[in-house]
Each structure stands twice: as structure tokens, then as C-alpha cells.
Protein backbone atom coordinates (compact mmCIF):
# COMPACT_ATOMS: atom_id res chain seq x y z
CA UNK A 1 88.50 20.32 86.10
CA UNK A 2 89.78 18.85 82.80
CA UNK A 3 90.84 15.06 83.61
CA UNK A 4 93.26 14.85 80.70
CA UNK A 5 94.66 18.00 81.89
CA UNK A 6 95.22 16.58 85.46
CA UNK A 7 96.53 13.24 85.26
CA UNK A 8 99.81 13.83 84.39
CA UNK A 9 100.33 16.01 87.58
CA UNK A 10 98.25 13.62 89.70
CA UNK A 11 100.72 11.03 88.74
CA UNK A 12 103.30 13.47 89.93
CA UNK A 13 101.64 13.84 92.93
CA UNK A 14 101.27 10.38 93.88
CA UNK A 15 104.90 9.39 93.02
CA UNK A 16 106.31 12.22 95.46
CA UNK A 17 103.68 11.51 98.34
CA UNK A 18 104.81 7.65 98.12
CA UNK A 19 108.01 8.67 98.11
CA UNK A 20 107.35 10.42 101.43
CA UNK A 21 105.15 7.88 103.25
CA UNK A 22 106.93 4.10 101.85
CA UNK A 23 105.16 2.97 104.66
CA UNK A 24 101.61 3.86 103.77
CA UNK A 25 99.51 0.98 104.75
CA UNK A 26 95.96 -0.11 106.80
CA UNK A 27 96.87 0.73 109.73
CA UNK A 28 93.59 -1.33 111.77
CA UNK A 29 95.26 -4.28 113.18
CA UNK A 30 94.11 -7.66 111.77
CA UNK A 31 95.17 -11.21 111.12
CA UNK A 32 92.42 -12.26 108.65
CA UNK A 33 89.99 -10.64 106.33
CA UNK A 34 86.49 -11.53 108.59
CA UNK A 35 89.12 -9.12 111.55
CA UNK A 36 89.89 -6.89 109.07
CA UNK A 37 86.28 -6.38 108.07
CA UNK A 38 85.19 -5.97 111.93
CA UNK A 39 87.90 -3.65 112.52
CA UNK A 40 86.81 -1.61 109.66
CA UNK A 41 83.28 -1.31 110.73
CA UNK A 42 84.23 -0.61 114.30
CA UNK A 43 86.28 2.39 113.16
CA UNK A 44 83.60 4.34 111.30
CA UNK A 45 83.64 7.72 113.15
CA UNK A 46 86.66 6.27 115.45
CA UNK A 47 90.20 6.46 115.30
CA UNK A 48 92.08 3.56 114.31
CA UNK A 49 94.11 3.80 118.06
CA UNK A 50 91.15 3.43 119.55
CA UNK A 51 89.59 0.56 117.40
CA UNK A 52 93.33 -0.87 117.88
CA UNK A 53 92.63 -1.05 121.38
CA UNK A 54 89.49 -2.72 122.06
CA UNK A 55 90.28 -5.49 119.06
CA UNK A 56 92.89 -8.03 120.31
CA UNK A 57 90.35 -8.24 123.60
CA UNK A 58 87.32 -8.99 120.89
CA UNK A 59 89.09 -11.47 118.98
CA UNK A 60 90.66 -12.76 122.12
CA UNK A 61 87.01 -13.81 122.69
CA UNK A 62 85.36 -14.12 119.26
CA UNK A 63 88.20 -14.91 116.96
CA UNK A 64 86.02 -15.92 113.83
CA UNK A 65 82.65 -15.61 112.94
CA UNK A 66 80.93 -18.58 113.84
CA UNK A 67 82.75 -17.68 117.51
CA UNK A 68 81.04 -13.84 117.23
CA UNK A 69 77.74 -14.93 115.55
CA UNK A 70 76.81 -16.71 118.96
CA UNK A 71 78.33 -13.89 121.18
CA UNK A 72 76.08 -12.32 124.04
CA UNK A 73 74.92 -8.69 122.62
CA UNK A 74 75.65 -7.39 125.58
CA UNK A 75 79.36 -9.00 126.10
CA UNK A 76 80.28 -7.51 122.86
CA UNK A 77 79.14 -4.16 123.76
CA UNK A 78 81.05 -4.17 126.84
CA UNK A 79 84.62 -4.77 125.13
CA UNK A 80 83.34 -2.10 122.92
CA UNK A 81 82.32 0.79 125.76
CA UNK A 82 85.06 2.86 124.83
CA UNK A 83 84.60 3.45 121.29
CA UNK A 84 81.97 5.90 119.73
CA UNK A 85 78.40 4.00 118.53
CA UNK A 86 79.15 1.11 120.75
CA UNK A 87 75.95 -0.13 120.96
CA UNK A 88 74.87 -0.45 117.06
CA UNK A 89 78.17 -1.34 116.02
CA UNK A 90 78.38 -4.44 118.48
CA UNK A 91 74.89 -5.24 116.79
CA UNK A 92 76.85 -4.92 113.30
CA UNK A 93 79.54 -6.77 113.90
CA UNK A 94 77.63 -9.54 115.68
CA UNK A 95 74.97 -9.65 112.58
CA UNK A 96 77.22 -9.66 109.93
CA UNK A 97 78.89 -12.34 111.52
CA UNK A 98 75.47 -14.52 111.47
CA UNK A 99 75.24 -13.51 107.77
CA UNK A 100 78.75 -14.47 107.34
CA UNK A 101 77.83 -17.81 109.06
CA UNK A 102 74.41 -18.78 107.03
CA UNK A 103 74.90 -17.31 103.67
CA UNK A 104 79.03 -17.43 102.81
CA UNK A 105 80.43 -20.83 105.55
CA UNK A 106 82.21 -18.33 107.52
CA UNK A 107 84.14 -16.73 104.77
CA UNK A 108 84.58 -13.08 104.24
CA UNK A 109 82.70 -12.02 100.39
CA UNK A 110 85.21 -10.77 97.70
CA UNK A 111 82.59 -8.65 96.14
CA UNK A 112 81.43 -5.65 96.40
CA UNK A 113 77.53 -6.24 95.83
CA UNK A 114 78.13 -8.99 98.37
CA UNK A 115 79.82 -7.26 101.24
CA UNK A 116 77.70 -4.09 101.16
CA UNK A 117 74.70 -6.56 102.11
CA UNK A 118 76.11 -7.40 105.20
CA UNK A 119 75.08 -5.09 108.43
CA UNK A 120 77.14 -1.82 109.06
CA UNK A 121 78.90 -2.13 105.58
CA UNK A 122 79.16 0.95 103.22
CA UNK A 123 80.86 0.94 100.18
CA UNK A 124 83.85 2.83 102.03
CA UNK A 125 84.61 -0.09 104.12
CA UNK A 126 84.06 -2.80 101.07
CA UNK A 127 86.58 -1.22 99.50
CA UNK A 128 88.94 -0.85 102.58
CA UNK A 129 88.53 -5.26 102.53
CA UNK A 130 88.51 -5.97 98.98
CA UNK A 131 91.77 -3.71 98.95
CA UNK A 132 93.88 -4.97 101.72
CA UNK A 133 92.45 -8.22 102.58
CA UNK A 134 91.85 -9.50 98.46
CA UNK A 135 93.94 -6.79 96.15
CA UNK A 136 90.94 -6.03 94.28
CA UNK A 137 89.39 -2.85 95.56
CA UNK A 138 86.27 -1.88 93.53
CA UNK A 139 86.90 1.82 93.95
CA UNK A 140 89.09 4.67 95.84
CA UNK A 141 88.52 4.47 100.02
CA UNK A 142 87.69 8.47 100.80
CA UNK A 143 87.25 9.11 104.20
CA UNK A 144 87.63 12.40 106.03
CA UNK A 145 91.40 12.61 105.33
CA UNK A 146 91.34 11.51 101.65
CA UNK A 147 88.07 14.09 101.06
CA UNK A 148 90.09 17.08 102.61
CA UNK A 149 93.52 15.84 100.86
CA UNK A 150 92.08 15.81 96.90
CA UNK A 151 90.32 19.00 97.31
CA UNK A 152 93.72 21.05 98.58
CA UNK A 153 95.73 19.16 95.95
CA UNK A 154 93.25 20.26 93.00
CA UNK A 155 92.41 16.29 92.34
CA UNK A 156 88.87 16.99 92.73
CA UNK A 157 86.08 20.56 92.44
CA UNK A 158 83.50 18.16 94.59
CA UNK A 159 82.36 18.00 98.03
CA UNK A 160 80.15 14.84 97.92
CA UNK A 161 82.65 11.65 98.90
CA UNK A 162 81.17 9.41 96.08
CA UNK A 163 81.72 12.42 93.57
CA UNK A 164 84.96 12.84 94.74
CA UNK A 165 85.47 8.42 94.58
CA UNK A 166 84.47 9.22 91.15
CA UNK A 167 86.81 11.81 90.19
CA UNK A 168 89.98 9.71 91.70
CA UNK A 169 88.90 6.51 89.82
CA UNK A 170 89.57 8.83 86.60
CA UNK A 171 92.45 10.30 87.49
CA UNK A 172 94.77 7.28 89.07
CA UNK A 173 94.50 3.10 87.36
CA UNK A 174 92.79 0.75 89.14
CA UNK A 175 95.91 -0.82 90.22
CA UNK A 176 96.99 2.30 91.80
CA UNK A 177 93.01 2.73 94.00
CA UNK A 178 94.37 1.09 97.31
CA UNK A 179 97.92 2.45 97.76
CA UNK A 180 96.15 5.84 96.83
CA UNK A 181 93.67 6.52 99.68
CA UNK A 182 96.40 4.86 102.16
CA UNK A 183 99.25 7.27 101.09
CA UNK A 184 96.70 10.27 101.29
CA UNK A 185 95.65 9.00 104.46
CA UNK A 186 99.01 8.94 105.89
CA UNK A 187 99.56 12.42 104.24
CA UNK A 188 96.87 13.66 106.20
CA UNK A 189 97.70 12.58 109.46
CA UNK A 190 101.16 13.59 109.19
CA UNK A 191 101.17 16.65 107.23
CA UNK A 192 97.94 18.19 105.45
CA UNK A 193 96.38 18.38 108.50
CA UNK A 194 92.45 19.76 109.08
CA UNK A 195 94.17 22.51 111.54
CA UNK A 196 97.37 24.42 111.05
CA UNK A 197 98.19 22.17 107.87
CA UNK A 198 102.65 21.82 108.06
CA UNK A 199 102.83 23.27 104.13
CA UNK A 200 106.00 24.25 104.85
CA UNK A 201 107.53 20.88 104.98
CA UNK A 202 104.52 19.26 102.63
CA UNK A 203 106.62 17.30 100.09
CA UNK A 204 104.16 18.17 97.38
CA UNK A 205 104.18 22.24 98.42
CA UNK A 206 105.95 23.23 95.25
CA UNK A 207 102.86 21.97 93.06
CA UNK A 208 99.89 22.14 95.86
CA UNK A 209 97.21 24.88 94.62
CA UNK A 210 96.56 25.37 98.09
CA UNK A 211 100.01 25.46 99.69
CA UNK A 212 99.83 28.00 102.31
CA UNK A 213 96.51 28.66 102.01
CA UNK A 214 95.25 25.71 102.48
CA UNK A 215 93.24 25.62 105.96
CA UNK A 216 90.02 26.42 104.85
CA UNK A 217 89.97 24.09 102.00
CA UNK A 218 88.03 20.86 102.31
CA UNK A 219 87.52 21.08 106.00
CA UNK A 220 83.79 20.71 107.07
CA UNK A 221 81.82 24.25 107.62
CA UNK A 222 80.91 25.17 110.67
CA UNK A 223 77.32 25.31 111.97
């Protein structure tokens, strides 16, 4: 796909999906960055409901991370029982928090280099803090939704999420990297869904290469 070629309509994409979702935002609950970064590692392979459930009783415990650093492994993975990976991610959260403690005072890193250091951190979820917590994301978020939602819309030919990271950081400014993967997010949970996507009321329909076809398009293959 020619990048020159697809900017300007990627621009016109973006404006009209905005327009649809004003409200496109994090949706993890979180007062702080260091809860914003725990929330975000909690919800790898989990909803955000779910995550949303089990955090005010965390932070009702463990509000900071010299409070979590010190936390029983075990306490920590009972609050977490009902979310998927329990186990390792209450070992995440708690040793990030001890990393947080001895090698930053407590304070959540605005880097990149820094935060992908820290245990159960990906670049996905660095971006997700250095986005919404700082306004500096080093990259595009693309998790499931945003993956499925570039390929249907013709913003990307690749499969691979980093490829696809690639292609968006091309297409969009960096000032535009955050509000991106939210409002694609938020299209993707209300619209361009995996099943039985609604193209019929899809704001973006008139210009989607996939409208109406689109079901089969970015969604994982089955085994």
C-alpha cells in the first residue's frame, strides 16, 4: 500500500470516526499513572469490565507502590481470582512495583526503554501509559480491536501487530498516536465488530474497502 496515496483518506477516516465516538478515551479506571500502569497489565487478555472490577478492591488495599511492593503474593492473587492469568499477573504487578520502589522512588517511568524493563510490560502497554498518563506515547497502542480495525479500513496489508504499529505511525502524526488506537478501539466495540460487523450503520461505510464484506477480514484463523 502506497503511504502517500493513503494518508489523505486516513485523515478522512479518522476525522469521521472521532466524529462518531467524541468520547473515545482509556476506558481502565485509574487515579494515577503507577494505577493506570497496573490496570493496564492486569487487562492483557482481559476485558477492561472485568479488570474494572477487581481494581478499586486492589487499590483499596495497595494504593501505591511502596503499599503493593510489600503485599502478600498470595493476597494479591486472591483479589485477582476472577480475571484470566491471575497468578503471573499478581507476580507482575507486585514486581514491578518493587522495581518501581528501588530503581525510580515510587514514580511511574516516562520512557519507553524504561517502562518495558519493568515485569509484565510490553511495548503495547508502555504506550497505553506514556499516552494517557504523560501525553507522549512512543508509538500507536494495537491490540485485538485496533489490528482487526486497520486491516478492514485498508490502513494496513500486515498481520504482525508491530508491522501494523509501523504502518499507523506513517500514516497518522505523532500527536494524533493516542486518540487513534482509542477511537478505533471504541469503533470496534461498538461497530466493526469481530462477528456480524453493523456496516450498515458504520459511519465510515461509504469509504470502508471492506464494508459489507468485512467479517473475514482481520479476524484470527481458525485452528
Amino acid at each position: 500500500m502506497n503511504e502517500n496515496a493513503t494518508r489523505p483518506l486516513a485523515k478522512r477516516l479518522l476525522k469521521a470516526l472521532q466524529a462518531a465516538y467524541p468520547d473515545a478515551r482509556c476506558e481502565l479506571d485509574h487515579q494515577d499513572p503507577f494505577q493506570l500502569l497496573v490496570a493496564t497489565v492486569l487487562s492483557a487478555q482481559s476485558t477492561d469490565v472485568s479488570v474494572n472490577r477487581v481494581t478499586p478492591v486492589l487499590f483499596r488495599h495497595w494504593p501505591n507502590p511502596r503499599k503493593l511492593a510489600a503485599a502478600e503474593l498470595h493476597a494479591v492473587e486472591k483479589v485477582l481470582a476472577t480475571i484470566g492469568m491471575y497468578r503471573q499477573k499478581a507476580k507482575n504487578i507486585v514486581g514491578l512495583s518493587q522495581k518501581l520502589v528501588q530503581e525510580y522512588a515510587g514514580q511511574v517511568p516516562q520512557s519507553l526503554e524504561e517502562l518495558i524493563e519493568l515485569p509484565g510490560v510490553g511495548r503495547k502497554t508502555a504506550n497505553v501509559v506514556l499516552g494517557v498518563a504523560f501525553g507522549k506515547p512512543a508509538g500507536v497502542v494495537v491490540d485485538t480491536h485496533v489490528q482487526r480495525i486497520s486491516q478492514r479500513l485498508g490502513l494496513t496489508s500486515n498481520d504482525q501487530p508491530d508491522k501494523i504499529e509501523t504502518d499507523l505511525m506513517l500514516l497518522f502524526a505523532a500527536s494524533q498516536w493516542d486518540i487513534l488506537s482509542h477511537t478505533l478501539i471504541f469503533h470496534g466495540r461498538r461497530c466493526c465488530t469481530a462477528r456480524k460487523p453493523a456496516c450498515g450503520s458504520c459511519p465510515v461505510s461509504a469509504v470502508c474497502p471492506s464494508a459489507f464484506h468485512a467479517e473475514e477480514i482481520g479476524r484470527k484463523k481458525a485452528r
